[in-house]
C-alpha atoms as a PDB file:
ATOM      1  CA  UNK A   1       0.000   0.000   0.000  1.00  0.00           C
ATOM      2  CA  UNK A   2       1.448   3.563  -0.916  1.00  0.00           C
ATOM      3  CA  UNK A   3       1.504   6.297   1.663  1.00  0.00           C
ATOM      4  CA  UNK A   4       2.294   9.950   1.898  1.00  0.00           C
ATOM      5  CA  UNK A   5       6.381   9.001   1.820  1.00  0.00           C
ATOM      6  CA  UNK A   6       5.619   7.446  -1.590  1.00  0.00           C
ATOM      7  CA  UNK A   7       3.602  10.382  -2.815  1.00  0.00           C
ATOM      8  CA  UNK A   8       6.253  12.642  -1.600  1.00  0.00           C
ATOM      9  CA  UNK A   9       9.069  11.046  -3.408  1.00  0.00           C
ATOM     10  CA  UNK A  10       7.332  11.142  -6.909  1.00  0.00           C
ATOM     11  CA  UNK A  11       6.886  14.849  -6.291  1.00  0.00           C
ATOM     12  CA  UNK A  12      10.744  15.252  -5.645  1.00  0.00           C
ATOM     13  CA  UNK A  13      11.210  12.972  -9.087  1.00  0.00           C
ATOM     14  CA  UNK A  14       9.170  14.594 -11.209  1.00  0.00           C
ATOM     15  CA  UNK A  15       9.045  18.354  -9.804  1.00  0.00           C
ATOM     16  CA  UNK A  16       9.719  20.840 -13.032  1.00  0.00           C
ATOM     17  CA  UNK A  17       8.106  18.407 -15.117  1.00  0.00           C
ATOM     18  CA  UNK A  18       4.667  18.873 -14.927  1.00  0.00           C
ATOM     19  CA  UNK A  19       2.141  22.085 -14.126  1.00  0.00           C
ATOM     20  CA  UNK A  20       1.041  23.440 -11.360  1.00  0.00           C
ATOM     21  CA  UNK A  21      -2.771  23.222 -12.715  1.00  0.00           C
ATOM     22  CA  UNK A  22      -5.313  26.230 -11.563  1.00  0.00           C
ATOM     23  CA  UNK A  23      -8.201  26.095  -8.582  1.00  0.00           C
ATOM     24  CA  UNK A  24     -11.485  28.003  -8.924  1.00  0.00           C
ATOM     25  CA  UNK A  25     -14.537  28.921  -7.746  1.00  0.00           C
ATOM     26  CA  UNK A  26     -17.200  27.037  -8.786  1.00  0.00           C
ATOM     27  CA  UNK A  27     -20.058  27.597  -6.501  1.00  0.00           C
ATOM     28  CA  UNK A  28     -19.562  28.439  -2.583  1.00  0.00           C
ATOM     29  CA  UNK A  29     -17.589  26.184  -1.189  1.00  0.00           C
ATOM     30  CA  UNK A  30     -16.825  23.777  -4.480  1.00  0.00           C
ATOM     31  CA  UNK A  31     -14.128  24.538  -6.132  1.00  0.00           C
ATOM     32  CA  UNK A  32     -12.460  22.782  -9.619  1.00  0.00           C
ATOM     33  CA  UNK A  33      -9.359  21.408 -10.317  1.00  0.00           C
ATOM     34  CA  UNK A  34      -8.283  21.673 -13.719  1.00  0.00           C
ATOM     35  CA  UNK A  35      -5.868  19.265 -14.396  1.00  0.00           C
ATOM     36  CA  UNK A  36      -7.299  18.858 -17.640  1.00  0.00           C
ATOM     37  CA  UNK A  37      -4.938  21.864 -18.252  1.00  0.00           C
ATOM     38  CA  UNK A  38      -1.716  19.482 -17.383  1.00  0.00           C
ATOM     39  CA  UNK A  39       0.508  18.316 -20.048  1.00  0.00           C
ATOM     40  CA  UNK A  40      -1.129  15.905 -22.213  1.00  0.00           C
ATOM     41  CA  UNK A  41      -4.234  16.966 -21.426  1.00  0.00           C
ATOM     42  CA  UNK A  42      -4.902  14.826 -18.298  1.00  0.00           C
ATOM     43  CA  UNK A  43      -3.853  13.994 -15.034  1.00  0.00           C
ATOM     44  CA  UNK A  44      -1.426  10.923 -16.337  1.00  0.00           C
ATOM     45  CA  UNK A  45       1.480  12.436 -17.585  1.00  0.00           C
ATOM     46  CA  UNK A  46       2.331  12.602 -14.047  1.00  0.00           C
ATOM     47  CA  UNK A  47       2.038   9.040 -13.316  1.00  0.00           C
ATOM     48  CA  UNK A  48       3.881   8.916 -16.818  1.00  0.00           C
ATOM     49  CA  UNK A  49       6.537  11.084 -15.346  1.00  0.00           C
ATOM     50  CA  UNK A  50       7.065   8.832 -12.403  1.00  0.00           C
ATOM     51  CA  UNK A  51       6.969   5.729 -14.118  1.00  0.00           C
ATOM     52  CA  UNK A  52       9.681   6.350 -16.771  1.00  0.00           C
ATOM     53  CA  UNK A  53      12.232   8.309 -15.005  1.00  0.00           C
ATOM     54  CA  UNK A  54      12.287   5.855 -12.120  1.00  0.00           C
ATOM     55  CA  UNK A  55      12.518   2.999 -14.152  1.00  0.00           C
ATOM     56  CA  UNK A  56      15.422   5.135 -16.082  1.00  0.00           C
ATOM     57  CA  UNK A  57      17.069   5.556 -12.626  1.00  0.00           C
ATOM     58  CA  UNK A  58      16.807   1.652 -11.531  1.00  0.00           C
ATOM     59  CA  UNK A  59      18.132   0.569 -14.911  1.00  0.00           C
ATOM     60  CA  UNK A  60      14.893  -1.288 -15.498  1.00  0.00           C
ATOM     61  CA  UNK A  61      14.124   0.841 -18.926  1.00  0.00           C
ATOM     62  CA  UNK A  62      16.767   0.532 -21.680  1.00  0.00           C
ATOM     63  CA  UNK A  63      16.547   3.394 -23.644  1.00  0.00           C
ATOM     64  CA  UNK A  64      17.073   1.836 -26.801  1.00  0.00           C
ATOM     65  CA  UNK A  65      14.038  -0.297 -26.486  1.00  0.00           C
ATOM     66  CA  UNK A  66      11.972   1.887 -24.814  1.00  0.00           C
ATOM     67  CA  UNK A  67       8.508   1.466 -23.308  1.00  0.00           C
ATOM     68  CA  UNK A  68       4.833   0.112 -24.384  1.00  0.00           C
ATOM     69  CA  UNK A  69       1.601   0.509 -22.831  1.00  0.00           C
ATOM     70  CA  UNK A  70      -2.010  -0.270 -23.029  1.00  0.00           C
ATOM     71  CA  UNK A  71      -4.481   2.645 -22.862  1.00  0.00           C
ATOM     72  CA  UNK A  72      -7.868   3.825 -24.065  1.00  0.00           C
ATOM     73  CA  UNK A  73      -5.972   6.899 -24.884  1.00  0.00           C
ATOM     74  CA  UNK A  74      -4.980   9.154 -21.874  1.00  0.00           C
ATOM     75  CA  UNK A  75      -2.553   7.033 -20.159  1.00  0.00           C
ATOM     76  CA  UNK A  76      -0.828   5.850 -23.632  1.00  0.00           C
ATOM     77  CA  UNK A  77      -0.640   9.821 -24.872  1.00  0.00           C
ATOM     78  CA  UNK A  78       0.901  11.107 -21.563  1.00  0.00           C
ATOM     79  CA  UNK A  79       3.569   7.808 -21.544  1.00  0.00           C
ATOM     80  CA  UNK A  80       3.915   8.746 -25.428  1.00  0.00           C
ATOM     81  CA  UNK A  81       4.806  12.388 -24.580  1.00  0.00           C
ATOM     82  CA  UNK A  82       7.369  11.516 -21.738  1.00  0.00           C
ATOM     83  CA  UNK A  83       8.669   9.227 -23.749  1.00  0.00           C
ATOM     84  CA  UNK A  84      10.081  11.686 -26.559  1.00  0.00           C
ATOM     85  CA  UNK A  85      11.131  14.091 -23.907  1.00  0.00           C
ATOM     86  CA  UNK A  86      13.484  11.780 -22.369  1.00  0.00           C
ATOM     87  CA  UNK A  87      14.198  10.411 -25.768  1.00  0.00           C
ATOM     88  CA  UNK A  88      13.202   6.604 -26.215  1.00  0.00           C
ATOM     89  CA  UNK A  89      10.924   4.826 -28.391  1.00  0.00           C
ATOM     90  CA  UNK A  90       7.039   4.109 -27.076  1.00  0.00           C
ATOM     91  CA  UNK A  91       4.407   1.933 -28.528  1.00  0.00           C
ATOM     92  CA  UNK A  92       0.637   2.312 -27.279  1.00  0.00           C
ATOM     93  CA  UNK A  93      -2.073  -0.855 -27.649  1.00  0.00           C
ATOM     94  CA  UNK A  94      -5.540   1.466 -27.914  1.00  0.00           C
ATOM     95  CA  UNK A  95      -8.479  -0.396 -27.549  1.00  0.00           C
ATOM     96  CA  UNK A  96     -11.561  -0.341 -30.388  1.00  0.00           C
ATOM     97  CA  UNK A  97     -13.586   2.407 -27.978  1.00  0.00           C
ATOM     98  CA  UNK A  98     -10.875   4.726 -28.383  1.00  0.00           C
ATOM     99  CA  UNK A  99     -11.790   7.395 -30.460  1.00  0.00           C
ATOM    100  CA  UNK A 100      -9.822   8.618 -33.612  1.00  0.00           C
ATOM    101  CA  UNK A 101      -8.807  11.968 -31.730  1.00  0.00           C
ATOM    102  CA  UNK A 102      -7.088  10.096 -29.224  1.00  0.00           C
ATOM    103  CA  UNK A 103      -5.592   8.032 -31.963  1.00  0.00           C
ATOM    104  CA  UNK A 104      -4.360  10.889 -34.107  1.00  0.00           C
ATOM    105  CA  UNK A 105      -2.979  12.581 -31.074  1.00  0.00           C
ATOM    106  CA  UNK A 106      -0.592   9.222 -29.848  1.00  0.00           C
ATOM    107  CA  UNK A 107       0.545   9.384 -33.584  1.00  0.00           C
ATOM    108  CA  UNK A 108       1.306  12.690 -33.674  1.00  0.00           C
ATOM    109  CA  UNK A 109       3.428  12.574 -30.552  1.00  0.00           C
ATOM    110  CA  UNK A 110       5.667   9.874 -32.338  1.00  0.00           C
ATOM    111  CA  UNK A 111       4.141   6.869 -30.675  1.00  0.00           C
ATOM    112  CA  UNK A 112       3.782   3.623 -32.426  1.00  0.00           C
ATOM    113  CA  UNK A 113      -0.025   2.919 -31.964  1.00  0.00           C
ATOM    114  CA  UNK A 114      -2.044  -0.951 -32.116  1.00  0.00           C
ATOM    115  CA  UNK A 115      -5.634  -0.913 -32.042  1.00  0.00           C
ATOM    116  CA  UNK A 116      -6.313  -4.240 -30.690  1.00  0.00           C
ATOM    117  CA  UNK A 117      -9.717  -5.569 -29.446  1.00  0.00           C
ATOM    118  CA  UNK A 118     -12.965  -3.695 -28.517  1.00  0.00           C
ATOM    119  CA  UNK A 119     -11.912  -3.023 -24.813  1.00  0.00           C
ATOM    120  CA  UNK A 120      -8.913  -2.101 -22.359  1.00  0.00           C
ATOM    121  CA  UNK A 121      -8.351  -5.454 -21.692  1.00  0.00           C
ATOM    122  CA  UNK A 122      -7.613  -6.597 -24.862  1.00  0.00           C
ATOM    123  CA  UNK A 123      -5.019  -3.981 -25.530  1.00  0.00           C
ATOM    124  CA  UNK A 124      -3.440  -4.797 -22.246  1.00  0.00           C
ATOM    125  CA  UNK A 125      -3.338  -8.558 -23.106  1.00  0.00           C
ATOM    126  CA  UNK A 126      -1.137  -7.841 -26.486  1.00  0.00           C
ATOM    127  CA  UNK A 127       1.131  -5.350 -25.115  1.00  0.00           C
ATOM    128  CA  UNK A 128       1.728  -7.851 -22.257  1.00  0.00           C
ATOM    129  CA  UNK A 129       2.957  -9.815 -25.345  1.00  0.00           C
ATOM    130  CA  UNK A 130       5.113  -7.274 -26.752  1.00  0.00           C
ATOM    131  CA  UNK A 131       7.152  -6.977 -23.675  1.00  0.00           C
ATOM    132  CA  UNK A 132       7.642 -10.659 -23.658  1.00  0.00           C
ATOM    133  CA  UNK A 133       8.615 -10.250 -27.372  1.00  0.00           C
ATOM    134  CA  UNK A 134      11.255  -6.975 -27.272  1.00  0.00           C
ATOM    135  CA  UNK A 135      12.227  -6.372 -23.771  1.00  0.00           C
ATOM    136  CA  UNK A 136      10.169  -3.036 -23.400  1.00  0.00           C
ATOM    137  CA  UNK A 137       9.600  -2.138 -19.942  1.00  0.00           C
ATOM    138  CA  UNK A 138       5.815  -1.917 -19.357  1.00  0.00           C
ATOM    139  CA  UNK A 139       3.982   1.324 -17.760  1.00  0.00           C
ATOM    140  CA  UNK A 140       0.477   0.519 -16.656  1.00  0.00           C
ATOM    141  CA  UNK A 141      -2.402   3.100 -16.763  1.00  0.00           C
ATOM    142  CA  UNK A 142      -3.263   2.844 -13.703  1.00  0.00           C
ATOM    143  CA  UNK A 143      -2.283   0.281 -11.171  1.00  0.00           C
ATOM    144  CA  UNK A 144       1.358   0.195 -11.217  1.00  0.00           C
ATOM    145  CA  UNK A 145       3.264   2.103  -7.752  1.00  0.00           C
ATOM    146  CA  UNK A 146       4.949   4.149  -9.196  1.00  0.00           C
ATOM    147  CA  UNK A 147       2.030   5.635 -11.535  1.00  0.00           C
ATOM    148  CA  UNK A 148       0.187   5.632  -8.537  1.00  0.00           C
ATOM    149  CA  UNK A 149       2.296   7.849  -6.663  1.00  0.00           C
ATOM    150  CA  UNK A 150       2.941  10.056  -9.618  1.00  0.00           C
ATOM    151  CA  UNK A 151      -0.861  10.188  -9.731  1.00  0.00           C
ATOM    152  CA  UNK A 152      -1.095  11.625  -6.244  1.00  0.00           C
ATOM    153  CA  UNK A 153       1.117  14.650  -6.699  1.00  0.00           C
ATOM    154  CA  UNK A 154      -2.274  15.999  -7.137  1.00  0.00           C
ATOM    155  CA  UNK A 155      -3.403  15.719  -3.732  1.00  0.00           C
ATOM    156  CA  UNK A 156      -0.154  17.674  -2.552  1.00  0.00           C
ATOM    157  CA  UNK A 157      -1.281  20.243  -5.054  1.00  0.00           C
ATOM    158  CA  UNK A 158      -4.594  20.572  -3.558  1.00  0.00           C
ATOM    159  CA  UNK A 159      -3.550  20.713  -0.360  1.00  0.00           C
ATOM    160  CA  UNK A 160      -1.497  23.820  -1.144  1.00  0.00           C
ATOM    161  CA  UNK A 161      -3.740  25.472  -2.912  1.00  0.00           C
ATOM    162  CA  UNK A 162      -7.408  24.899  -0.805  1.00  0.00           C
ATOM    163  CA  UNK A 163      -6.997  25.385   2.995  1.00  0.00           C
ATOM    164  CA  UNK A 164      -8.359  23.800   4.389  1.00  0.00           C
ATOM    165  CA  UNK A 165      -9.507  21.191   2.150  1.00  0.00           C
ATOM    166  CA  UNK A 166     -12.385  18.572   3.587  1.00  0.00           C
ATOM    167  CA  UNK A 167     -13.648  16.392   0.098  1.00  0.00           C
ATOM    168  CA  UNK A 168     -12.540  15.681  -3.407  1.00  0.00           C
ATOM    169  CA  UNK A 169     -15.034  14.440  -6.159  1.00  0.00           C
ATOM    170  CA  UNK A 170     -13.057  12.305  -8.580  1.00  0.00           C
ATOM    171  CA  UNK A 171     -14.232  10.550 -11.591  1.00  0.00           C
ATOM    172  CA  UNK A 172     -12.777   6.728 -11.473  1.00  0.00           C
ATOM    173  CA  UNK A 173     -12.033   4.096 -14.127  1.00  0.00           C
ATOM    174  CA  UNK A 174      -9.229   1.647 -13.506  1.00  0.00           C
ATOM    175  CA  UNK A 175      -8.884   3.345 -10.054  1.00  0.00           C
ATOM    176  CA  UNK A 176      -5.343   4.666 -10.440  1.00  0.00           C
ATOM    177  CA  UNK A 177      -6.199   8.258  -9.543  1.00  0.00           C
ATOM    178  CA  UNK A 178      -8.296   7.167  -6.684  1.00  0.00           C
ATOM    179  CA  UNK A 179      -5.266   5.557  -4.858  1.00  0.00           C
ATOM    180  CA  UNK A 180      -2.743   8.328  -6.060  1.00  0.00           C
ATOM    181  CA  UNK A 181      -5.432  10.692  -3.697  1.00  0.00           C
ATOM    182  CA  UNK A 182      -6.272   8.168  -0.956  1.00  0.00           C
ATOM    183  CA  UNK A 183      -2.057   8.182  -0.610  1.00  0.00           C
ATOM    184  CA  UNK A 184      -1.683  11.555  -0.940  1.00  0.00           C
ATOM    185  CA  UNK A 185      -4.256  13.649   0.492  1.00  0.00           C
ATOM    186  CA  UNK A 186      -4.407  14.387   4.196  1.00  0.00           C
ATOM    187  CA  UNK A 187      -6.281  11.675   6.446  1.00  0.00           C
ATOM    188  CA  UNK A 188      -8.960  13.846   7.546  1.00  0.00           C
ATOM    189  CA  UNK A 189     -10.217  14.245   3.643  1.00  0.00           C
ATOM    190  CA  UNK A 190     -13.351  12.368   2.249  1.00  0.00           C
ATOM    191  CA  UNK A 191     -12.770  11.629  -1.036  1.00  0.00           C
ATOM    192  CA  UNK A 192     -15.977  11.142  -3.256  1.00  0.00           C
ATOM    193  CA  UNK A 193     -15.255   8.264  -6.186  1.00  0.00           C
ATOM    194  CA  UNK A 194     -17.673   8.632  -8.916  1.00  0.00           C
ATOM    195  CA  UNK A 195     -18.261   6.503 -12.073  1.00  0.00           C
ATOM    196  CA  UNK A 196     -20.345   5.820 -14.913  1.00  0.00           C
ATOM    197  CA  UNK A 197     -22.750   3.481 -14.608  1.00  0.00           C
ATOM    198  CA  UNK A 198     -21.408   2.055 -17.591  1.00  0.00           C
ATOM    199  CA  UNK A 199     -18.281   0.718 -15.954  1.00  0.00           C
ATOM    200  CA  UNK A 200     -19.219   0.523 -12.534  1.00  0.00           C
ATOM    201  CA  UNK A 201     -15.708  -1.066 -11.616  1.00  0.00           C
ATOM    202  CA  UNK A 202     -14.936   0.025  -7.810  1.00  0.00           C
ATOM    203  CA  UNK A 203     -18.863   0.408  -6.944  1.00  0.00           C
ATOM    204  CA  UNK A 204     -18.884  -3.199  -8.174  1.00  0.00           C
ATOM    205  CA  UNK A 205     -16.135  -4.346  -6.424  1.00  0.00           C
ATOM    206  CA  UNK A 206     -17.418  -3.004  -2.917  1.00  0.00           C
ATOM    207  CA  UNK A 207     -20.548  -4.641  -3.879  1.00  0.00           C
ATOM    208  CA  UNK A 208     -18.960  -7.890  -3.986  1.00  0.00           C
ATOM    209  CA  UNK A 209     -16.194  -7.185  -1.587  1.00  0.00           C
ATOM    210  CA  UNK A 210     -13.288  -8.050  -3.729  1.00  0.00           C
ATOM    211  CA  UNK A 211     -12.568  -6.668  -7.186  1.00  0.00           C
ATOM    212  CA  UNK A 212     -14.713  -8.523 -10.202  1.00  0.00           C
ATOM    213  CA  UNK A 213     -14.436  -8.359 -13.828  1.00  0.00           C
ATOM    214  CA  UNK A 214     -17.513  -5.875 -15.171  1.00  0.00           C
ATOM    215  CA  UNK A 215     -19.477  -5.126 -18.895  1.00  0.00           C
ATOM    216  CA  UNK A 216     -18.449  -1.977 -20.462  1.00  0.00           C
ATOM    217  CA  UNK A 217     -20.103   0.587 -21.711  1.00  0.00           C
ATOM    218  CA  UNK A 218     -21.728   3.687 -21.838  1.00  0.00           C
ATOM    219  CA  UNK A 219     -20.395   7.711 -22.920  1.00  0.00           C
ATOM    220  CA  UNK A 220     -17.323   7.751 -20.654  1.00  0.00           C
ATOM    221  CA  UNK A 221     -16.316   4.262 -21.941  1.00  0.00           C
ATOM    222  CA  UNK A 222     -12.674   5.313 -23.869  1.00  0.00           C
ATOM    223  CA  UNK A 223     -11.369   6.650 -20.397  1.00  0.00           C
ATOM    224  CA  UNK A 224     -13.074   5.471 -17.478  1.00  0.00           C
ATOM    225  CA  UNK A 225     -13.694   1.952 -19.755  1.00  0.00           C
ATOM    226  CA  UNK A 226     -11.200  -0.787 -17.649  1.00  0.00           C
ATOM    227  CA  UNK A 227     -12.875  -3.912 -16.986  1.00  0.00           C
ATOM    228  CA  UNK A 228     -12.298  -4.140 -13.386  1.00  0.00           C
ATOM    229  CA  UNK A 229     -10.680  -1.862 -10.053  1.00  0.00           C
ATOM    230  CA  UNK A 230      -6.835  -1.719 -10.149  1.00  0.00           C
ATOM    231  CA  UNK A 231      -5.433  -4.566  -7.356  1.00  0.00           C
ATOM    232  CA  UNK A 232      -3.611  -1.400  -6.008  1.00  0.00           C
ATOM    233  CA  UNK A 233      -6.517   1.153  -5.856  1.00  0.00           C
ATOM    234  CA  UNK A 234      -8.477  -1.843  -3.931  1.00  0.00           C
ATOM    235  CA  UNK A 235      -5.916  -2.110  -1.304  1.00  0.00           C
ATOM    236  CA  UNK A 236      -5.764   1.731  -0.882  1.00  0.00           C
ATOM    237  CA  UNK A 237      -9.849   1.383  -0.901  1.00  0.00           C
ATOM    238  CA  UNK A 238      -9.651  -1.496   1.877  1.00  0.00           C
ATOM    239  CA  UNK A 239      -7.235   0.416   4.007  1.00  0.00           C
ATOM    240  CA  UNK A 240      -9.292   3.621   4.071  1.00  0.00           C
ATOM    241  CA  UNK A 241     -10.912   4.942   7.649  1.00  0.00           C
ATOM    242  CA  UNK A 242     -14.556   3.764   8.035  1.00  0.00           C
ATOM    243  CA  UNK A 243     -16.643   6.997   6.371  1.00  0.00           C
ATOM    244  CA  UNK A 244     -13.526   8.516   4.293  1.00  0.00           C
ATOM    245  CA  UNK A 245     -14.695   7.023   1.269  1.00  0.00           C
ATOM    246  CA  UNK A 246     -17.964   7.599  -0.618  1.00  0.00           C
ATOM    247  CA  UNK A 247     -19.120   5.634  -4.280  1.00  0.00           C
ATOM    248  CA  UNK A 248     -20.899   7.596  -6.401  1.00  0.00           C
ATOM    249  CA  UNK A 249     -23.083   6.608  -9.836  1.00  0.00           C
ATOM    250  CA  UNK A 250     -23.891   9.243 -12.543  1.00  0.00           C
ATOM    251  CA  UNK A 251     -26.031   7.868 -15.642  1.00  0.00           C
ATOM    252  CA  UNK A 252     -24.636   8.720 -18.884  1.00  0.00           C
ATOM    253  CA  UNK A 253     -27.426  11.742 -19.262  1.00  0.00           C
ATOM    254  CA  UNK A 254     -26.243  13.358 -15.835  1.00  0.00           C
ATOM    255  CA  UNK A 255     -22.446  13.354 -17.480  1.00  0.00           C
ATOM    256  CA  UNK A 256     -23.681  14.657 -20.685  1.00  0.00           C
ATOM    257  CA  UNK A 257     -25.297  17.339 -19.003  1.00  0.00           C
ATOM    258  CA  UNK A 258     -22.954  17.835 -16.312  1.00  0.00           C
ATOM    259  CA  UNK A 259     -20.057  18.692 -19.412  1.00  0.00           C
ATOM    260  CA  UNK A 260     -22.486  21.304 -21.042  1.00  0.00           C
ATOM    261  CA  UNK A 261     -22.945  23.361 -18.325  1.00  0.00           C
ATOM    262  CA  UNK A 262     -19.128  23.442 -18.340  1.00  0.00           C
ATOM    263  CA  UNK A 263     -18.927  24.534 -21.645  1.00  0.00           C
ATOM    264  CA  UNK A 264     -21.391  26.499 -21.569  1.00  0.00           C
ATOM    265  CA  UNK A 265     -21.600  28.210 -18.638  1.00  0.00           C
ATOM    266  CA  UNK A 266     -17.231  28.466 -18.566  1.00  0.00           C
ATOM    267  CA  UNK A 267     -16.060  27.314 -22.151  1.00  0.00           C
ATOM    268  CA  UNK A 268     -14.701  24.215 -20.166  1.00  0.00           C
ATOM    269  CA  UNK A 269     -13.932  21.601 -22.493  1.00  0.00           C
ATOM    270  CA  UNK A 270     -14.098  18.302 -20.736  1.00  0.00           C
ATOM    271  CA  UNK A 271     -14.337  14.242 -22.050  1.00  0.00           C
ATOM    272  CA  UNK A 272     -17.200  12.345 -20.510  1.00  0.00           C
ATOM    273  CA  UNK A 273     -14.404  11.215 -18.164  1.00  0.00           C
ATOM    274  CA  UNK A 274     -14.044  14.163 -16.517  1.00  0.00           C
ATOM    275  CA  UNK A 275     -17.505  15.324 -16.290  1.00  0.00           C
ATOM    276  CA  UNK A 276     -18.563  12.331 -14.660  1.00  0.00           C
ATOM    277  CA  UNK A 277     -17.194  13.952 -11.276  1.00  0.00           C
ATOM    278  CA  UNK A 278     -18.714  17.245 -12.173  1.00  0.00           C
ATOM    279  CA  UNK A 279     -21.906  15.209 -12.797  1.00  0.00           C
ATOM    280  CA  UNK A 280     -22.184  14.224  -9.009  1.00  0.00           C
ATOM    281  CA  UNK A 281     -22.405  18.159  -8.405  1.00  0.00           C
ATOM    282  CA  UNK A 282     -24.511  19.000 -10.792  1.00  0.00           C
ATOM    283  CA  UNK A 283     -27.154  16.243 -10.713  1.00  0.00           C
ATOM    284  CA  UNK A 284     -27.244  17.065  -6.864  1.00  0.00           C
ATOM    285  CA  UNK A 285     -25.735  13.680  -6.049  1.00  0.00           C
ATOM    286  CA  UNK A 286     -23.046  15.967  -4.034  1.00  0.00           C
ATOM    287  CA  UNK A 287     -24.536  18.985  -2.413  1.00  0.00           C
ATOM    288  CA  UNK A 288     -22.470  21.698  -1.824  1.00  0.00           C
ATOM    289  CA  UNK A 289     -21.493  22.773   1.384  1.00  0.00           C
ATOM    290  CA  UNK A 290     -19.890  26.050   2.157  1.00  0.00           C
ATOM    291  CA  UNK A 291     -18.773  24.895   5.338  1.00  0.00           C
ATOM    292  CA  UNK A 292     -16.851  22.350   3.980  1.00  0.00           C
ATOM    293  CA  UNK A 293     -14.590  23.171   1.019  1.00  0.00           C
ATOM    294  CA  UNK A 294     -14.733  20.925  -1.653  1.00  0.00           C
ATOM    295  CA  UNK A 295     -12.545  20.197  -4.873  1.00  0.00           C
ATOM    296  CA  UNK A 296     -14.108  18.497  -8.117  1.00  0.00           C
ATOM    297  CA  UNK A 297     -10.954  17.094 -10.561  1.00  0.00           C
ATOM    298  CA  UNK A 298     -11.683  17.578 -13.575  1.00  0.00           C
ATOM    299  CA  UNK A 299      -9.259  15.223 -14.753  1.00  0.00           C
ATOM    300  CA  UNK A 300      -9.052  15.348 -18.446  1.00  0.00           C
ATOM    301  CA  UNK A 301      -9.974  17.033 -21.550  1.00  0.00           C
ATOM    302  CA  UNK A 302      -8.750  14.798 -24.802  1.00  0.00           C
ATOM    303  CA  UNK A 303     -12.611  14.877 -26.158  1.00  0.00           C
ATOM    304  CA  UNK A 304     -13.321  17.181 -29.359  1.00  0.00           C
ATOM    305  CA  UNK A 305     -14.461  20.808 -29.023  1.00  0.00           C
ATOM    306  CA  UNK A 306     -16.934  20.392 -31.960  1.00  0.00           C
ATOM    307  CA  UNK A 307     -19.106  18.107 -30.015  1.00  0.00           C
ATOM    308  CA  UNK A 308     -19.662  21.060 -28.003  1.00  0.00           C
ATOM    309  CA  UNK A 309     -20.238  23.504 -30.004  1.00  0.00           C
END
């Protein structure tokens, strides 16, 4: 289980690499994070950041061969981005849900891109292959430690920049950013895990009391889309205080809605992903509470303006 310590030390790693992202008002006593403002247009490249220069440090990446990873697009853009900074080759395994923006994007940031599949598993199955076949040193999504730490360099963030700071809403998928702020932020913090009800992966998993394989589907599906909670987001889940930790379900309509009014009310572009925690504020499923300062992530924004418009 990662800790404060771990969070810490990704911050030291990867400090100068990544923005500081904004904090504003939203309504009294909500405020949002806009990490969708972060390089590669998500909260991952710091996980990404994490990932690759500690494994450059260890001597567990050769530079020669580089890295792969699996991702519905997010994770595979920000590990394709780090990877040309620091100057090695990267191959991303997209599943069929990703969309062609995503796609074009990983391309155009010199990444060697596989659609494999229909879903995240899939894509994780073949690049699991491809290490076996070259030697490339494999950067998870979501539920690897180091990507988790990386991950919660947010929660430091927040803490700096909201005092005091009592709840976060954050959207969840695979998990990975869940655990990064169950690590990171301050014991005293509820955090507020919301997900489509298309890939209900941690409310199924506490329904069942031990991660389970789900269907997929639903708007939010190219981000939030993995088939089941991360092992290490379920151990940071299990070890939480009684009452710190709160599942959420937004129906595809609320998230819809939820990322018009962001655009516009704010010209906010979000993906699905990331209005699915703005959706548990706006369809009322979080009620604000000015005694209690809260901060929605709005974690990414790799979706096409023109939808919007």
């Amino acid at each position: 289980m990662l800790n404060h310590a771990d969070v810490r030390a990704a911050q030291d790693l990867i400090a100068g690499r990544t923005r500081v992202t904004p904090v504003s008002e939203w309504a009294p006593g909500i405020a949002l994070k806009h990490e969708y403002q972060q390089l590669s247009g998500s909260f991952k490249a710091r996980g990404a950041f994490a990932r690759q220069l500690g494994a450059l440090a260890s001597g567990e990446l050769d530079p020669a061969v580089g890295v792969v990873a699996a991702s519905g697009g997010n994770a595979g853009l920000a590990h394709a981005l780090v990877a040309a900074e620091l100057g090695h080759p990267c191959e991303v395994f997209v599943p069929g849900v990703s969309p062609a923006s995503k796609v074009k994007r990983l391309e155009a940031a010199g990444a060697a891109v596989h659609r494999v599949g229909r879903v995240y598993a899939d894509a994780y199955a073949a690049a699991q292959e491809h290490v076996v076949a070259t030697g490339a040193t494999f950067c998870h999504a979501y539920d690897q430690p180091a990507v988790v730490a990386g991950a919660g360099t947010l929660a430091l963030e927040l803490h700096r920049q909201l005092q005091p700071l009592h709840r976060v809403v954050v959207s969840v998928g695979g998990g990975g950013l869940l655990a990064g702020l169950l690590a990171g932020l301050e014991p005293h913090v509820e955090v507020i895990a919301v997900e489509s009800a298309g890939c209900p992966t941690l409310a199924s998993a506490l329904h069942a009391g031990r991660p389970v394989d789900i269907e997929v589907g639903g708007v939010a599906a190219d981000s939030l889309g993995a088939t089941r909670i991360g092992e290490l987001a379920w151990e940071q889940v299990r070890a939480s205080a009684p009452g710190r930790l709160r599942s959420v379900v937004v129906q595809d309509e609320e998230i819809l809605a939820a990322q018009r009014v962001l655009w516009d009310g704010h010209r906010i572009v979000t993906e699905p992903a990331a209005a699915a925690a703005m959706a548990a504020v706006t369809s009322g499923a979080v009620a604000p509470d000015p005694g209690r300062a809260t901060a929605v992530v709005l974690c990414g924004a790799n979706s096409s303006p023109a939808a919007l418009a």
